[in-house]
PDB file of N, CA and C in Angstrom:
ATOM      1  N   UNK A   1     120.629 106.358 116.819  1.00  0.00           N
ATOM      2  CA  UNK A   1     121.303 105.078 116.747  1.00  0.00           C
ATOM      3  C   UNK A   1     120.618 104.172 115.721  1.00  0.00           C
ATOM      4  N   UNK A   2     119.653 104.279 115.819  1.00  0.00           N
ATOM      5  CA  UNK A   2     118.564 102.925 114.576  1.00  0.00           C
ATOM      6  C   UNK A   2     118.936 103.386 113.384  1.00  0.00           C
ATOM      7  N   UNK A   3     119.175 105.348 113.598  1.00  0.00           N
ATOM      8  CA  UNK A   3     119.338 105.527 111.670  1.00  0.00           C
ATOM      9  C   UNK A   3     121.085 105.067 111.485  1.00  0.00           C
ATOM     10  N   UNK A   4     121.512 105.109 111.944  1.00  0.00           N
ATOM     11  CA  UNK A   4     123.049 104.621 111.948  1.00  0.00           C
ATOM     12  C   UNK A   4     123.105 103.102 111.834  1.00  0.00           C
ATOM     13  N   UNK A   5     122.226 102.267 112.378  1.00  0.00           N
ATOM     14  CA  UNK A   5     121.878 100.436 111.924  1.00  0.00           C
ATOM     15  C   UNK A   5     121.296 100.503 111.190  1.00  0.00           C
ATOM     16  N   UNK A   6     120.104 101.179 110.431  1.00  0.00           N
ATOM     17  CA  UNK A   6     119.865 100.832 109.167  1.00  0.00           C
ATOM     18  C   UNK A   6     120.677 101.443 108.253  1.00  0.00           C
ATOM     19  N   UNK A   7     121.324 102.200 107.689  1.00  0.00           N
ATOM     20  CA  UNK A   7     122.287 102.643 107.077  1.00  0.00           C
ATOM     21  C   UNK A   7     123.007 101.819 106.323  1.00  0.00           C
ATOM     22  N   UNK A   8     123.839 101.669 107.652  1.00  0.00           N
ATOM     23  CA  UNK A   8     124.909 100.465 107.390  1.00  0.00           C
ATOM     24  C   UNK A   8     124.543  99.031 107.518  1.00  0.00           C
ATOM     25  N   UNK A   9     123.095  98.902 107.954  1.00  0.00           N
ATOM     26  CA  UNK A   9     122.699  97.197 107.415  1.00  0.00           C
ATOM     27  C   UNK A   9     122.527  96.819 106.282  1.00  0.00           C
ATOM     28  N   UNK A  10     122.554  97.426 105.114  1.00  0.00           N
ATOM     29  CA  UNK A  10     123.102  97.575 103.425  1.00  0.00           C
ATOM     30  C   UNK A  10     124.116  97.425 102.777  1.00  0.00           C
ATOM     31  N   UNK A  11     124.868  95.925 102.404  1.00  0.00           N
ATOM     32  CA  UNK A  11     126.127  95.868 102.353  1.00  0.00           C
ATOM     33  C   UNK A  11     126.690  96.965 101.461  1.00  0.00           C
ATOM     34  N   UNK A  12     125.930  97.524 100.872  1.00  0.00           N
ATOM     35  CA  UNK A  12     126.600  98.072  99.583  1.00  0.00           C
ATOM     36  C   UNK A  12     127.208  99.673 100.365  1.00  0.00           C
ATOM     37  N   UNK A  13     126.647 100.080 101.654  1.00  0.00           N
ATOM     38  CA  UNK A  13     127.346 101.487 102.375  1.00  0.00           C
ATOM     39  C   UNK A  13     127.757 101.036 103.166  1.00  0.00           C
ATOM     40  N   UNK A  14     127.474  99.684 103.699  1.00  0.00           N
ATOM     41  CA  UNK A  14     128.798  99.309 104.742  1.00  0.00           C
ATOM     42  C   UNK A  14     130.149  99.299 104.338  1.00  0.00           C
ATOM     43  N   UNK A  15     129.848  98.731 102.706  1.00  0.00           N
ATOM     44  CA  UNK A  15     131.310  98.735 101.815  1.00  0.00           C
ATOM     45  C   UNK A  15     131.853 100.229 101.885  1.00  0.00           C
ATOM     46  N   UNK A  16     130.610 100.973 101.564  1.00  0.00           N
ATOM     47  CA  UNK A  16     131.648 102.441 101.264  1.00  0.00           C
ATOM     48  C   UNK A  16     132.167 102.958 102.536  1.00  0.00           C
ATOM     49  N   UNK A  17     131.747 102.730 104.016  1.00  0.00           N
ATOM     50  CA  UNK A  17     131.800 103.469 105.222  1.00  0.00           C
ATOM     51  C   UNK A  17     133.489 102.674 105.388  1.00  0.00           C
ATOM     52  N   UNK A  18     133.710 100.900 105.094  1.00  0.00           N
ATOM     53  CA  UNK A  18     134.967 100.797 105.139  1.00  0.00           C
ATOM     54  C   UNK A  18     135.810 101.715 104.057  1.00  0.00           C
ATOM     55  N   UNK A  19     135.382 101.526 102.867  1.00  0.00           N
ATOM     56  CA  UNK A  19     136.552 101.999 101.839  1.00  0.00           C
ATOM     57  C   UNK A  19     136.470 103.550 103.014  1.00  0.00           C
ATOM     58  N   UNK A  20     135.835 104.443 103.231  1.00  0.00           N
ATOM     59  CA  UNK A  20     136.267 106.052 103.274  1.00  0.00           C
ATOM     60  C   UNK A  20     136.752 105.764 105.256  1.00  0.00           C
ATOM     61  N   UNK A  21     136.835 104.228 105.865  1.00  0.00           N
ATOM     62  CA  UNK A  21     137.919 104.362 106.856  1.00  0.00           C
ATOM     63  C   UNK A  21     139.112 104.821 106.608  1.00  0.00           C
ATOM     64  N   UNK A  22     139.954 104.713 105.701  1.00  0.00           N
ATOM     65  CA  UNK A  22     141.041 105.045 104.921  1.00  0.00           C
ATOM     66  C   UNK A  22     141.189 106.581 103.995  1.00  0.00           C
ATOM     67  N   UNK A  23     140.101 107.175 104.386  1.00  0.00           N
ATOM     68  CA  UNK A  23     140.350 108.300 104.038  1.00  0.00           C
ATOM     69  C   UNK A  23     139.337 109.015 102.899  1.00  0.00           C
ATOM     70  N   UNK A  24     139.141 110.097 102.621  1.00  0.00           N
ATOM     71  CA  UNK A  24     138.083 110.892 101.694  1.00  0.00           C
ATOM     72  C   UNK A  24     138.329 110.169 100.375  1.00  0.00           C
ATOM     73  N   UNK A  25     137.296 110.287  99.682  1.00  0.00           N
ATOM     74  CA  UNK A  25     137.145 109.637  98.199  1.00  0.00           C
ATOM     75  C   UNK A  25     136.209 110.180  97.529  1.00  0.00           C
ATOM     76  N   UNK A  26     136.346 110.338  96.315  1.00  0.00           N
ATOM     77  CA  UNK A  26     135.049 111.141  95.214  1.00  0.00           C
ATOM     78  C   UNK A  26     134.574 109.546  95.464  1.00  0.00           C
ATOM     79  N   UNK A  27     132.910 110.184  94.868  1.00  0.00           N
ATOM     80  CA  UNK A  27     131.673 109.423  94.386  1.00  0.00           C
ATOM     81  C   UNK A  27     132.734 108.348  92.913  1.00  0.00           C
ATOM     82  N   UNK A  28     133.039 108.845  92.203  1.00  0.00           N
ATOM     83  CA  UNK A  28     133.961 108.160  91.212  1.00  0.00           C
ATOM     84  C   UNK A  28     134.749 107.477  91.909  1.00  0.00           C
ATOM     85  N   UNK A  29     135.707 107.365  92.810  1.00  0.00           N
ATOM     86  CA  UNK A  29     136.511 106.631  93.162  1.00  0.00           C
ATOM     87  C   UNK A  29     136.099 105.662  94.076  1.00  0.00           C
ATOM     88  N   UNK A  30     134.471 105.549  94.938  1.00  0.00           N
ATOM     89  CA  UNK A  30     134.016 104.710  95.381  1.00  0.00           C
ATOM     90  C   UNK A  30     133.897 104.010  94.637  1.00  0.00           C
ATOM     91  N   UNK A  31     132.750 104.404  93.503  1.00  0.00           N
ATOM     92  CA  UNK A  31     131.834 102.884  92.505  1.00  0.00           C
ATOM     93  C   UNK A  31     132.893 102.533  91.593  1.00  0.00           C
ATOM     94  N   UNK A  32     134.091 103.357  91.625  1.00  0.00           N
ATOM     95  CA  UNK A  32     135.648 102.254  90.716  1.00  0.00           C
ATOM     96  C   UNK A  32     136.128 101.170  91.726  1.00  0.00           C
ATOM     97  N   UNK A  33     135.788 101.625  93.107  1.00  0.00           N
ATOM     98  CA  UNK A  33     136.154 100.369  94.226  1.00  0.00           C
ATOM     99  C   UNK A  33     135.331  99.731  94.369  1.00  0.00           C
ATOM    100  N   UNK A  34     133.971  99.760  93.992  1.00  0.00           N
ATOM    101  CA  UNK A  34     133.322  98.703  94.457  1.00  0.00           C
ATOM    102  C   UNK A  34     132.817  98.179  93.396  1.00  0.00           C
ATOM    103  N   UNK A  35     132.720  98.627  91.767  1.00  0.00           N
ATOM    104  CA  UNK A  35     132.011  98.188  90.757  1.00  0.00           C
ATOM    105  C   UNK A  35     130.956  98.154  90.524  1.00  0.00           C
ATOM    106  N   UNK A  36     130.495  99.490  91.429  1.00  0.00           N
ATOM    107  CA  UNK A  36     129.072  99.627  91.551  1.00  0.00           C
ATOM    108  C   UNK A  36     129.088 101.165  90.008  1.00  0.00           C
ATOM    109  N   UNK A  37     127.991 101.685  89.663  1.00  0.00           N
ATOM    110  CA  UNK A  37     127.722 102.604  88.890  1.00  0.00           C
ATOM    111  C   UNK A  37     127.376 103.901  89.699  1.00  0.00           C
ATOM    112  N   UNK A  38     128.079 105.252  89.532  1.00  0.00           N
ATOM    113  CA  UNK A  38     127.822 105.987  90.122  1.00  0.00           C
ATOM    114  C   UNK A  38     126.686 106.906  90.609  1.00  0.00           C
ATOM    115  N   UNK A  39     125.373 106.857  89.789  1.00  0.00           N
ATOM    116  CA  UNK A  39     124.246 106.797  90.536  1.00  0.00           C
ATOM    117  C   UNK A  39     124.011 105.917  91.589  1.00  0.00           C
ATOM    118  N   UNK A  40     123.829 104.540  91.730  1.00  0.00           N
ATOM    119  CA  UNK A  40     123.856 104.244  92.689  1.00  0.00           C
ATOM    120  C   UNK A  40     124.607 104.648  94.026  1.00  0.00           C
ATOM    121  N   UNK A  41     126.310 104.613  93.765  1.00  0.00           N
ATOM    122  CA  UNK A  41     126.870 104.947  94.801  1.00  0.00           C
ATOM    123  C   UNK A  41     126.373 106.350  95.713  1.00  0.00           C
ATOM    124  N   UNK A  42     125.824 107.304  94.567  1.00  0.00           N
ATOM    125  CA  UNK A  42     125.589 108.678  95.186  1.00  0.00           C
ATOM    126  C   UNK A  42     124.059 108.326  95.685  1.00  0.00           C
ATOM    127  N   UNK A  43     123.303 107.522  95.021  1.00  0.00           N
ATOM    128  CA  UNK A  43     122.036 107.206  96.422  1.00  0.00           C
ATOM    129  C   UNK A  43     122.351 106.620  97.517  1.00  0.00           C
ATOM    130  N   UNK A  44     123.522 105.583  98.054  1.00  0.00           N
ATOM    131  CA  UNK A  44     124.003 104.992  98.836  1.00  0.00           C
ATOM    132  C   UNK A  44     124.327 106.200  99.958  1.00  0.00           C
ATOM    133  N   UNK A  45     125.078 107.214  99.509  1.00  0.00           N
ATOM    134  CA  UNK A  45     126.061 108.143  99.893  1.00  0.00           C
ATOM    135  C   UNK A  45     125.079 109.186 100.891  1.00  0.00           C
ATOM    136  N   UNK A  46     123.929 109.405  99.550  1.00  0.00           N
ATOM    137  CA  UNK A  46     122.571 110.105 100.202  1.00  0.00           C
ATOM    138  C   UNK A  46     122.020 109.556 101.461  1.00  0.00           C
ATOM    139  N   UNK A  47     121.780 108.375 101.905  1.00  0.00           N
ATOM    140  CA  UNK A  47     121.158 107.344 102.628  1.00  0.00           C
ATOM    141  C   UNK A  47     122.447 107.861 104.069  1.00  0.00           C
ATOM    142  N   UNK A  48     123.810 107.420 103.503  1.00  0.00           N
ATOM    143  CA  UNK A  48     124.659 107.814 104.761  1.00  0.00           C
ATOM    144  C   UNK A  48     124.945 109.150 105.371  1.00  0.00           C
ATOM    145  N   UNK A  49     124.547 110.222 104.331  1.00  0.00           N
ATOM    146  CA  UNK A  49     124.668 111.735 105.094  1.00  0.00           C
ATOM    147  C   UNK A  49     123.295 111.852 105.590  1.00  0.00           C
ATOM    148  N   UNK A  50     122.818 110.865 105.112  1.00  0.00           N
ATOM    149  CA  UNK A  50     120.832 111.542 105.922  1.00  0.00           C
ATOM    150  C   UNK A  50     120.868 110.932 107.474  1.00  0.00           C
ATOM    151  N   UNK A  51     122.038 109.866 107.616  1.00  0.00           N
ATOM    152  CA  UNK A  51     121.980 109.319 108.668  1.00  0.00           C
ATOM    153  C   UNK A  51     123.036 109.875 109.375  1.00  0.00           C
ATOM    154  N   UNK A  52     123.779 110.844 108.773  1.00  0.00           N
ATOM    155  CA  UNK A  52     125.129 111.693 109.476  1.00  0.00           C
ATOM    156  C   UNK A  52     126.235 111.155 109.633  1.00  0.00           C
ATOM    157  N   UNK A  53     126.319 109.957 108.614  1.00  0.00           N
ATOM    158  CA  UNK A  53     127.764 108.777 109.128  1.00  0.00           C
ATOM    159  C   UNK A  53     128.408 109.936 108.138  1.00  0.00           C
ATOM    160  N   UNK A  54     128.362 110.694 106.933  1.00  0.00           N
ATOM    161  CA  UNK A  54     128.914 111.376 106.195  1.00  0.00           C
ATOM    162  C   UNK A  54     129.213 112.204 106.461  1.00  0.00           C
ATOM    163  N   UNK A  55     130.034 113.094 104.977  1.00  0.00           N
ATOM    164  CA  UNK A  55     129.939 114.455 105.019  1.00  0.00           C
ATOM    165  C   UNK A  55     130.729 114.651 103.660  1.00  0.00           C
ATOM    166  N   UNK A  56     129.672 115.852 103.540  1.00  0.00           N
ATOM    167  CA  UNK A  56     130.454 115.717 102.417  1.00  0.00           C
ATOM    168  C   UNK A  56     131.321 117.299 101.749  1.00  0.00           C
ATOM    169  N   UNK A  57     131.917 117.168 100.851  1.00  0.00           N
ATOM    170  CA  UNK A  57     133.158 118.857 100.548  1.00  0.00           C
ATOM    171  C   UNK A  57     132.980 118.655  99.122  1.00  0.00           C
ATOM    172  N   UNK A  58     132.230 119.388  98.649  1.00  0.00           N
ATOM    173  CA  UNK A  58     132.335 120.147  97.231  1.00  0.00           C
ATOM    174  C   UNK A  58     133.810 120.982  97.100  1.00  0.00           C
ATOM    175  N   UNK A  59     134.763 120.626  95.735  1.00  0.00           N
ATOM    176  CA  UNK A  59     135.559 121.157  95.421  1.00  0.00           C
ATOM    177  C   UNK A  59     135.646 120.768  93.788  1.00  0.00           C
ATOM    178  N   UNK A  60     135.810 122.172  93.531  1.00  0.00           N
ATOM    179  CA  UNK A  60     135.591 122.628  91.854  1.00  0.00           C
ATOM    180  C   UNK A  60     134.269 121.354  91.914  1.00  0.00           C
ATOM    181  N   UNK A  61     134.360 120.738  90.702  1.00  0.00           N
ATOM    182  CA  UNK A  61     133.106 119.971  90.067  1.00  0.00           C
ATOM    183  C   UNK A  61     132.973 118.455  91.097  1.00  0.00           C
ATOM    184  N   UNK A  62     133.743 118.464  91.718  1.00  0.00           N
ATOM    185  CA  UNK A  62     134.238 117.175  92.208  1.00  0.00           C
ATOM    186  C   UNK A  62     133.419 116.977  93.942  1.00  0.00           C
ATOM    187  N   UNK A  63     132.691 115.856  94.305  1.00  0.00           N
ATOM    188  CA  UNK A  63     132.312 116.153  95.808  1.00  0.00           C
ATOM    189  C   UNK A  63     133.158 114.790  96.461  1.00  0.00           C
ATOM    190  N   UNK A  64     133.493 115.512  97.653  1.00  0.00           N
ATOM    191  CA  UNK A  64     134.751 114.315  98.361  1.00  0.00           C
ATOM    192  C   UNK A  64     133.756 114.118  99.595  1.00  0.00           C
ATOM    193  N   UNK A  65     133.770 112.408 100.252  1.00  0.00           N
ATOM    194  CA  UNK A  65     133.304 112.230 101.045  1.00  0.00           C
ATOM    195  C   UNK A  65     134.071 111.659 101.865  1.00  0.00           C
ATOM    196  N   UNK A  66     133.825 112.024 103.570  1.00  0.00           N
ATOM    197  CA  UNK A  66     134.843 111.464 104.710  1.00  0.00           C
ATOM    198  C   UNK A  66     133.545 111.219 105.499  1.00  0.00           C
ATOM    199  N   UNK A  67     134.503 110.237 106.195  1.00  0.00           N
ATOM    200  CA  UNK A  67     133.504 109.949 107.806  1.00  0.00           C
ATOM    201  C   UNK A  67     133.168 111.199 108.683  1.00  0.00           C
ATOM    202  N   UNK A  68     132.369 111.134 109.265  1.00  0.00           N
ATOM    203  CA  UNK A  68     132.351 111.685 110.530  1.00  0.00           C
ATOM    204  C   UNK A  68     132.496 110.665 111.727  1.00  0.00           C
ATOM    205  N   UNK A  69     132.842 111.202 112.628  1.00  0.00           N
ATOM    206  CA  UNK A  69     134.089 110.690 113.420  1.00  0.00           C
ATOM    207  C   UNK A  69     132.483 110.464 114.812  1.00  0.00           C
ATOM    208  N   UNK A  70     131.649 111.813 115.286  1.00  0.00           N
ATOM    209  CA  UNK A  70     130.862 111.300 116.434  1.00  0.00           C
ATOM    210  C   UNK A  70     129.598 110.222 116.198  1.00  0.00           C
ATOM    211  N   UNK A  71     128.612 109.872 115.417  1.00  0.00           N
ATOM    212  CA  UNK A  71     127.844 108.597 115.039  1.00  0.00           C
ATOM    213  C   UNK A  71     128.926 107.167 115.619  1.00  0.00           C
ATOM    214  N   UNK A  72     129.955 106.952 114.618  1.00  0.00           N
ATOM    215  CA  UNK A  72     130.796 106.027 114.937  1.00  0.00           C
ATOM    216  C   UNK A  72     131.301 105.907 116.705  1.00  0.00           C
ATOM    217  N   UNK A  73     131.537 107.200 117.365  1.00  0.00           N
ATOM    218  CA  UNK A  73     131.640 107.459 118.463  1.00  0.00           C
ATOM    219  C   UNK A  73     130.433 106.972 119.833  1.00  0.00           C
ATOM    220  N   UNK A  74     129.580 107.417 119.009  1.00  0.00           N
ATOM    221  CA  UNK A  74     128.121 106.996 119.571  1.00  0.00           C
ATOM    222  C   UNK A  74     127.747 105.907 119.638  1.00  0.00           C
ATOM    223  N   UNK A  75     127.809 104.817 118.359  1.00  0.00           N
ATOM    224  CA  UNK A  75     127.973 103.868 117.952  1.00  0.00           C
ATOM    225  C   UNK A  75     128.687 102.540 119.469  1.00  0.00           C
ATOM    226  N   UNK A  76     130.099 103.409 119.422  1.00  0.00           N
ATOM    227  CA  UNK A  76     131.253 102.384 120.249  1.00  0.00           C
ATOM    228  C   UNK A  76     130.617 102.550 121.832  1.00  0.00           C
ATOM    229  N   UNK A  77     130.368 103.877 121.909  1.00  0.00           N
ATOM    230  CA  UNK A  77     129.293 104.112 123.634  1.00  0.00           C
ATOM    231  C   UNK A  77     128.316 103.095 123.631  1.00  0.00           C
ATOM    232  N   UNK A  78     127.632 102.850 123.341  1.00  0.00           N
ATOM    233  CA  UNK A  78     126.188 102.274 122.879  1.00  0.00           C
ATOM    234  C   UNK A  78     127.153 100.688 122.705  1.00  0.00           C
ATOM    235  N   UNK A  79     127.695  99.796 122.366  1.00  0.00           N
ATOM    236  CA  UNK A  79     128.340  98.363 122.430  1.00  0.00           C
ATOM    237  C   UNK A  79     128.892  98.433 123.545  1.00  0.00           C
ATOM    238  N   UNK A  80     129.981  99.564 123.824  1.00  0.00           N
ATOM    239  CA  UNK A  80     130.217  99.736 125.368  1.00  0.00           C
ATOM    240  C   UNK A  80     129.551  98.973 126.530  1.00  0.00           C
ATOM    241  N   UNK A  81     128.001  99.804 126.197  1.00  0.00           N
ATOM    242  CA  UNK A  81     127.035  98.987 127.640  1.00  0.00           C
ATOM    243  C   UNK A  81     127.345  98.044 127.282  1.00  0.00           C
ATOM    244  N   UNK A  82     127.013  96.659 126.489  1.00  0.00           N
ATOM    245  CA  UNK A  82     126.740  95.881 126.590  1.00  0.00           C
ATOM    246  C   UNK A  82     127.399  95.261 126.513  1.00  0.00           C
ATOM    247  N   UNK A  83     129.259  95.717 126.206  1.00  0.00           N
ATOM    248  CA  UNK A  83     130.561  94.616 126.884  1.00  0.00           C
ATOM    249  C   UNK A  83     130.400  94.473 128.919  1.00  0.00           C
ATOM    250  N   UNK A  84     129.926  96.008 128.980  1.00  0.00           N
ATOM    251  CA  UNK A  84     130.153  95.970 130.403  1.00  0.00           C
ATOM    252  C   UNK A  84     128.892  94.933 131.285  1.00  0.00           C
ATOM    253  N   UNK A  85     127.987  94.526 130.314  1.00  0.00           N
ATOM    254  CA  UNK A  85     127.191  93.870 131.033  1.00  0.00           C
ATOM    255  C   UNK A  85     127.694  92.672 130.965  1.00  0.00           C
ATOM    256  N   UNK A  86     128.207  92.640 129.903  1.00  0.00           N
ATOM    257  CA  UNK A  86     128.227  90.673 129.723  1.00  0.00           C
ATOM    258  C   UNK A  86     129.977  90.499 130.470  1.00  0.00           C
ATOM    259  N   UNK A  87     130.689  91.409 131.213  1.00  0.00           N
ATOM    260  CA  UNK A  87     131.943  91.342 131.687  1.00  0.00           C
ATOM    261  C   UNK A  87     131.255  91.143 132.878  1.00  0.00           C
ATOM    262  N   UNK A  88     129.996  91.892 133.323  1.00  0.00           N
ATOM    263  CA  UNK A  88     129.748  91.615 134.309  1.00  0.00           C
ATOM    264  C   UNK A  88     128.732  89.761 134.466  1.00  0.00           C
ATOM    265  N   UNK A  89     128.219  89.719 134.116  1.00  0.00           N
ATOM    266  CA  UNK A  89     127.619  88.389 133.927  1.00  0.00           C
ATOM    267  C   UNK A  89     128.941  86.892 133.610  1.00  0.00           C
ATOM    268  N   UNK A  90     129.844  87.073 132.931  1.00  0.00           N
ATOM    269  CA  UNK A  90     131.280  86.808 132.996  1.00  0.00           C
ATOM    270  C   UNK A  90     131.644  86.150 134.345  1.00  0.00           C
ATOM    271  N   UNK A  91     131.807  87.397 135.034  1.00  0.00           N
ATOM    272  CA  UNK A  91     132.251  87.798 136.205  1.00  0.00           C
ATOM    273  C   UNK A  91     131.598  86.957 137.512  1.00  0.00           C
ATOM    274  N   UNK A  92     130.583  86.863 137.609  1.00  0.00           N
ATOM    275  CA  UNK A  92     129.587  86.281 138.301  1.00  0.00           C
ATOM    276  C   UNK A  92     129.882  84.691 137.625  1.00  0.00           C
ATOM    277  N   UNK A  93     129.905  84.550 136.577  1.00  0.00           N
ATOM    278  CA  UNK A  93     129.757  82.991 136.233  1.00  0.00           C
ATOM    279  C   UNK A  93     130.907  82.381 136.998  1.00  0.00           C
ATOM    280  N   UNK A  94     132.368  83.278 136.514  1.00  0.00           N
ATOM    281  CA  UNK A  94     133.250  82.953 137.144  1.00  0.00           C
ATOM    282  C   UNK A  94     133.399  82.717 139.136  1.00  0.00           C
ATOM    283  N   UNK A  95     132.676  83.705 139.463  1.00  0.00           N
ATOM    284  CA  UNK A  95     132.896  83.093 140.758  1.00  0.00           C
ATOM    285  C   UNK A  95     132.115  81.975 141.503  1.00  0.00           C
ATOM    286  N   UNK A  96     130.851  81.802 140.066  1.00  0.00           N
ATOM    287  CA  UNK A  96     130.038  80.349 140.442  1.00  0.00           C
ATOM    288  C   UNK A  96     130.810  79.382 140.194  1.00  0.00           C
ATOM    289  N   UNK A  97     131.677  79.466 139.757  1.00  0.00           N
ATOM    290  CA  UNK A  97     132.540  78.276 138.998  1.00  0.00           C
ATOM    291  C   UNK A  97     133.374  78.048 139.824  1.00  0.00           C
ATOM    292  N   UNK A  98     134.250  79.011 140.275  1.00  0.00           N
ATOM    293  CA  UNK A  98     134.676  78.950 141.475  1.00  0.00           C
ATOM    294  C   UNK A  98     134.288  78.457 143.152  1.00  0.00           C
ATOM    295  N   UNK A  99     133.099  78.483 143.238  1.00  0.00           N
ATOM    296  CA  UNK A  99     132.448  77.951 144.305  1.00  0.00           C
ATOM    297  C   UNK A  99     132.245  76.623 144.084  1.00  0.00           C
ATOM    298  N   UNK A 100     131.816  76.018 142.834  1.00  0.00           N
ATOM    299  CA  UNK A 100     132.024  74.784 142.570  1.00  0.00           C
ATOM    300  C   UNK A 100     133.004  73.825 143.009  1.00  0.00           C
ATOM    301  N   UNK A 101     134.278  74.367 141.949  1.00  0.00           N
ATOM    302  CA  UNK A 101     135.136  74.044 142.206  1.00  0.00           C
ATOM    303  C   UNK A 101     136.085  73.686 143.683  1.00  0.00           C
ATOM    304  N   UNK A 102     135.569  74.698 144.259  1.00  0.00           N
ATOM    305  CA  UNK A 102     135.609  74.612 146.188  1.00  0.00           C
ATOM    306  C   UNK A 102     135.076  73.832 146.347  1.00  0.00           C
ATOM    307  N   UNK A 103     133.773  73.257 146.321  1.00  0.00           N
ATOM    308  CA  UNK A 103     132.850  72.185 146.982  1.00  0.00           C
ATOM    309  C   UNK A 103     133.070  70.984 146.266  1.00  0.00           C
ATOM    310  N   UNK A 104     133.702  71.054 145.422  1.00  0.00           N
ATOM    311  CA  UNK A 104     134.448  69.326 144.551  1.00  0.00           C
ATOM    312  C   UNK A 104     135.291  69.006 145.514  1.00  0.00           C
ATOM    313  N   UNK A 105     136.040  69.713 145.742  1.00  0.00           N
ATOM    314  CA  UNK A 105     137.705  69.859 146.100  1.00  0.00           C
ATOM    315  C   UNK A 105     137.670  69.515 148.335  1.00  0.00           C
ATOM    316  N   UNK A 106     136.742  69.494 148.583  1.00  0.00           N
ATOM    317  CA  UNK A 106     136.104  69.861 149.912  1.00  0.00           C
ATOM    318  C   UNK A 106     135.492  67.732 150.310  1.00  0.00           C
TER     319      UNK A 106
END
């Protein structure tokens, strides 16, 4: 999980992890979307398959990169807990509020 937050705490592969939501893209067709130079993009790219958000498909001279689908998966588990805590803390406020509201009303 930490290599998956530092990764993407780099705006410049957070950019690419959105652009390839939408689907596979050469190293060329990233740094034409982002105006970055394609060395860079392919150290960016390096940084995200070392962290497994990638993957990548060599075809003829050309390498295409897509998401991988379980990190991101892992990712949504892992925020998960911590909707369910604060639904629960929520939850509790609400019925303090509610008891209040009884003892105004009383």
């Amino acid at each position: 999980m930490n290599e998956t937050l530092q990764a993407l705490a780099e705006p410049n592969r957070f950019k690419i992890v959105e652009l390839l939501k939408k689907g596979p893209l050469t190293v060329g067709e990233i740094a034409d979307s982002l105006h970055l130079r394609q060395p860079q993009v392919s150290k960016h790219l390096k940084v995200l398959s070392e962290a497994g958000l990638v993957q990548v498909q060599p075809e003829a001279n050309r390498r295409i990169y897509k998401l991988r689908a379980q990190p991101f998966q892992e990712f949504q588990n892992w925020l998960h807990s911590f909707q369910q805590i604060w639904e629960g803390r929520l939850d509790s406020l609400d019925v303090y509020l509610q008891k209040l509201q009884n003892k105004k009303k009383k």
